[in-house]
C-alpha atoms as a PDB file:
ATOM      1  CA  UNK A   1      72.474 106.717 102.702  1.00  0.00           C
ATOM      2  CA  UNK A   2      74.212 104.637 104.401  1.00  0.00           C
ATOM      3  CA  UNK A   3      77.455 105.297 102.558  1.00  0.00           C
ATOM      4  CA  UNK A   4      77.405 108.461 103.628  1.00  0.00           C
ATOM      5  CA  UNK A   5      77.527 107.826 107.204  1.00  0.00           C
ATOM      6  CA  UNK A   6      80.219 105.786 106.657  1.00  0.00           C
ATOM      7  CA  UNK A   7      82.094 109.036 104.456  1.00  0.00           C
ATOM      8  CA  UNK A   8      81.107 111.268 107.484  1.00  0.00           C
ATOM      9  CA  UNK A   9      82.494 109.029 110.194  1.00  0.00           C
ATOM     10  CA  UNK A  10      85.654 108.024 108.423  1.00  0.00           C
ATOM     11  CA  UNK A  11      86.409 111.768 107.930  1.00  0.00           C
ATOM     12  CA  UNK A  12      85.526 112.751 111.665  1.00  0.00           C
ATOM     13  CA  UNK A  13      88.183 110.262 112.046  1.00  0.00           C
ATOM     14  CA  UNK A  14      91.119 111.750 110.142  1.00  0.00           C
ATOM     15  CA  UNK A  15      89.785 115.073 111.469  1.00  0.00           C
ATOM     16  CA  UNK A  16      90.215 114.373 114.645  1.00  0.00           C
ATOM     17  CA  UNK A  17      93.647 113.173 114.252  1.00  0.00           C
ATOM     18  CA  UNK A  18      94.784 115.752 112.436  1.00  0.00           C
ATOM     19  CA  UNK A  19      93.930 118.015 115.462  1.00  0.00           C
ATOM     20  CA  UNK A  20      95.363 115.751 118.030  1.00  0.00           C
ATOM     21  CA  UNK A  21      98.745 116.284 116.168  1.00  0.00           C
ATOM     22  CA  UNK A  22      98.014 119.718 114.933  1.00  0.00           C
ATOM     23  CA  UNK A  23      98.035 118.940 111.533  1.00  0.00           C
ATOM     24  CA  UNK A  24      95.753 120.160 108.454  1.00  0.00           C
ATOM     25  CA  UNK A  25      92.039 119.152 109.982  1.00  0.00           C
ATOM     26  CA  UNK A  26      90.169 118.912 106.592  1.00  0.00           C
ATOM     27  CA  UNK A  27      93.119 118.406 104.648  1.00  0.00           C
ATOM     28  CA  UNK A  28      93.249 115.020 106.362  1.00  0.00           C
ATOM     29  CA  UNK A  29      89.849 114.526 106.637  1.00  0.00           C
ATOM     30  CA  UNK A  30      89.744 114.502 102.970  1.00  0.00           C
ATOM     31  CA  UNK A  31      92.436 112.396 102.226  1.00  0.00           C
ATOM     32  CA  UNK A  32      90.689 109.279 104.503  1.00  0.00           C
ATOM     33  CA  UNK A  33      87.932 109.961 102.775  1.00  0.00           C
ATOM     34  CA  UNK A  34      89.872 109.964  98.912  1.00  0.00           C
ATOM     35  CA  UNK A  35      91.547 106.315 100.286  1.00  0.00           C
ATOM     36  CA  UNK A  36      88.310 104.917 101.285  1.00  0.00           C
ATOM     37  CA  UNK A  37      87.238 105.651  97.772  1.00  0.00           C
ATOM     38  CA  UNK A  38      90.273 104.690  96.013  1.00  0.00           C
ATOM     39  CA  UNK A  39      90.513 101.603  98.416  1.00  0.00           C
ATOM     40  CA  UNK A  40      86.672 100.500  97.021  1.00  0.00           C
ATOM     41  CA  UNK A  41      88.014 101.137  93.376  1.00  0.00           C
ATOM     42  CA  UNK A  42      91.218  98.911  93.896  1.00  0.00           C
ATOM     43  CA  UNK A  43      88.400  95.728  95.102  1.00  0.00           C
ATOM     44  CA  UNK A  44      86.296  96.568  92.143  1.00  0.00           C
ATOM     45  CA  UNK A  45      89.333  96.371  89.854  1.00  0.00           C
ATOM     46  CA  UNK A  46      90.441  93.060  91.391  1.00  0.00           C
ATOM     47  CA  UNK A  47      86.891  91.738  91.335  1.00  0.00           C
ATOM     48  CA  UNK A  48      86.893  92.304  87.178  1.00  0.00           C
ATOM     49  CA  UNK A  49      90.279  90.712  87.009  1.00  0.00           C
ATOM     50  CA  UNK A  50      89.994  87.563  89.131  1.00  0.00           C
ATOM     51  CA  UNK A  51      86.484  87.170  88.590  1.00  0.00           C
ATOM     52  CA  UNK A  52      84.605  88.806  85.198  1.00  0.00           C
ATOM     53  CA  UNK A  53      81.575  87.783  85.478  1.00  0.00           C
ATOM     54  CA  UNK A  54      80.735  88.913  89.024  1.00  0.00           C
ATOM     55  CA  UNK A  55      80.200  92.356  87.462  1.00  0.00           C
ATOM     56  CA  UNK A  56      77.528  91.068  84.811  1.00  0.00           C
ATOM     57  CA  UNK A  57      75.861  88.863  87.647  1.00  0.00           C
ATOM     58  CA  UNK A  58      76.215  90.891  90.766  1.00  0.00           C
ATOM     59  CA  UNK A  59      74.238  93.374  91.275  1.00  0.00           C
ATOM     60  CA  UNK A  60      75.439  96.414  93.075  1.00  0.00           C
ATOM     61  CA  UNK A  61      74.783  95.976  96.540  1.00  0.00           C
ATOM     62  CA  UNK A  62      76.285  93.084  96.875  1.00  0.00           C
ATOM     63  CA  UNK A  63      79.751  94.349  95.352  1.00  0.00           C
ATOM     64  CA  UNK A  64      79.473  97.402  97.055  1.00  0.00           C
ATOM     65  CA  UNK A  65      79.438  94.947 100.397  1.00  0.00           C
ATOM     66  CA  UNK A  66      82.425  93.040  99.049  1.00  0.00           C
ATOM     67  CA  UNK A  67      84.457  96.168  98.419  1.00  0.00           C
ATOM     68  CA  UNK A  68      83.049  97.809 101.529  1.00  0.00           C
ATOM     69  CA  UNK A  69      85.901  96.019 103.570  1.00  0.00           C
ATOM     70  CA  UNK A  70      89.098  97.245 101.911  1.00  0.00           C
ATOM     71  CA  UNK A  71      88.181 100.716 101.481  1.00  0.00           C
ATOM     72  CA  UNK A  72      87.687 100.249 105.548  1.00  0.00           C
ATOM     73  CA  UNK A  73      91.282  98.545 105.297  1.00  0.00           C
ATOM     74  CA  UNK A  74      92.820 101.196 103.460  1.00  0.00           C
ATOM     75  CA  UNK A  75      91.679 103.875 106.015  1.00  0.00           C
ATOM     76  CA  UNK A  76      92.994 101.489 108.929  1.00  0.00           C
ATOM     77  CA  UNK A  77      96.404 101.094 107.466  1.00  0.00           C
ATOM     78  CA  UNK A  78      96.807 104.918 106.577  1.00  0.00           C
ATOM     79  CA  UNK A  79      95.058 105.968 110.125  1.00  0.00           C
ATOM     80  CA  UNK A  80      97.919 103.778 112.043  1.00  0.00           C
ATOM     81  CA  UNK A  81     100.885 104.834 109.689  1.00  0.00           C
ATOM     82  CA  UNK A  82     100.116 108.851 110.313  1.00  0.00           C
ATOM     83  CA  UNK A  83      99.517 108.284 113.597  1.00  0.00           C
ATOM     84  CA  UNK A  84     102.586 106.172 114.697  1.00  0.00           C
ATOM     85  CA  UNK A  85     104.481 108.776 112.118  1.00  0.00           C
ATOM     86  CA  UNK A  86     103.304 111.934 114.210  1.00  0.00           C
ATOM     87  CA  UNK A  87     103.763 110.444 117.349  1.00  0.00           C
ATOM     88  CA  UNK A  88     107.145 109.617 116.666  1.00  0.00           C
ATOM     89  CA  UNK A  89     107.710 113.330 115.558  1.00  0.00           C
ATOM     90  CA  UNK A  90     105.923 114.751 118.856  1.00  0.00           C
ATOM     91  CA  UNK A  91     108.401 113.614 121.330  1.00  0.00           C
ATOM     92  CA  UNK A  92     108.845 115.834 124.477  1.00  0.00           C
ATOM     93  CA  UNK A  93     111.326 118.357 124.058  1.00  0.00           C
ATOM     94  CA  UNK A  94     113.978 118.002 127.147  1.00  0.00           C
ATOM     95  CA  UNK A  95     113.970 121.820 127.751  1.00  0.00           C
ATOM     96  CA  UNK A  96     110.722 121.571 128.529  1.00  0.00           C
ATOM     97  CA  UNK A  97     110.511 119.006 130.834  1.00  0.00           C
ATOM     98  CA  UNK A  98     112.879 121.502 133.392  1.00  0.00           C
ATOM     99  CA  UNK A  99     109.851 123.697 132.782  1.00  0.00           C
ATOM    100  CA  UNK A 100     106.815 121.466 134.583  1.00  0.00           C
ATOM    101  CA  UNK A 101     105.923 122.499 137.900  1.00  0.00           C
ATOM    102  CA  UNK A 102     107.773 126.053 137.702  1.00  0.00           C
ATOM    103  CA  UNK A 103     105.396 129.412 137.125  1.00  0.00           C
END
């Protein structure tokens, strides 16, 4: 349950900057979502690599809590990049800045 709390808030998220920047709402909201779960896969993968037999031992919860982390790092680091990225695109136009204060 609490997984999906964490789905819905990390795709409010990407929604919301989508619309800031007029971009693809659920598009985005989708992708955050797809990075969060591709970020948990990429700790699970590591987790059987460096260490094997965490994933006979473990038991779920507790590498869902170690994974838990990066999949929140991977939304971080693609949040920042699309943001700096659009802001950089949406610069004031200099036509328009002749236009403030006229009606």
């Amino acid at each position: 349950m609490l997984g999906l709390l964490l789905i819905f808030f990390i795709g409010r998220y990407f929604y919301q900057l989508a619309d800031d920047y007029n971009k693809n709402k659920w598009g985005f909201a989708i992708l955050g979502i797809v990075i969060y779960s591709a970020g948990t896969f990429v700790a699970g993968i590591f987790i059987g690599l460096f260490y094997p037999t965490a994933l006979e031992t473990m038991d779920s919860l507790a590498l869902n809590l170690i994974a838990l982390p990066v999949g929140i790092i991977f939304c971080g680091v693609l949040y920042y990049i699309l943001e700096r990225n659009w802001e950089k695109k949406s610069k004031i136009d200099p036509t328009s800045i002749d236009q403030i204060g006229k009606e």
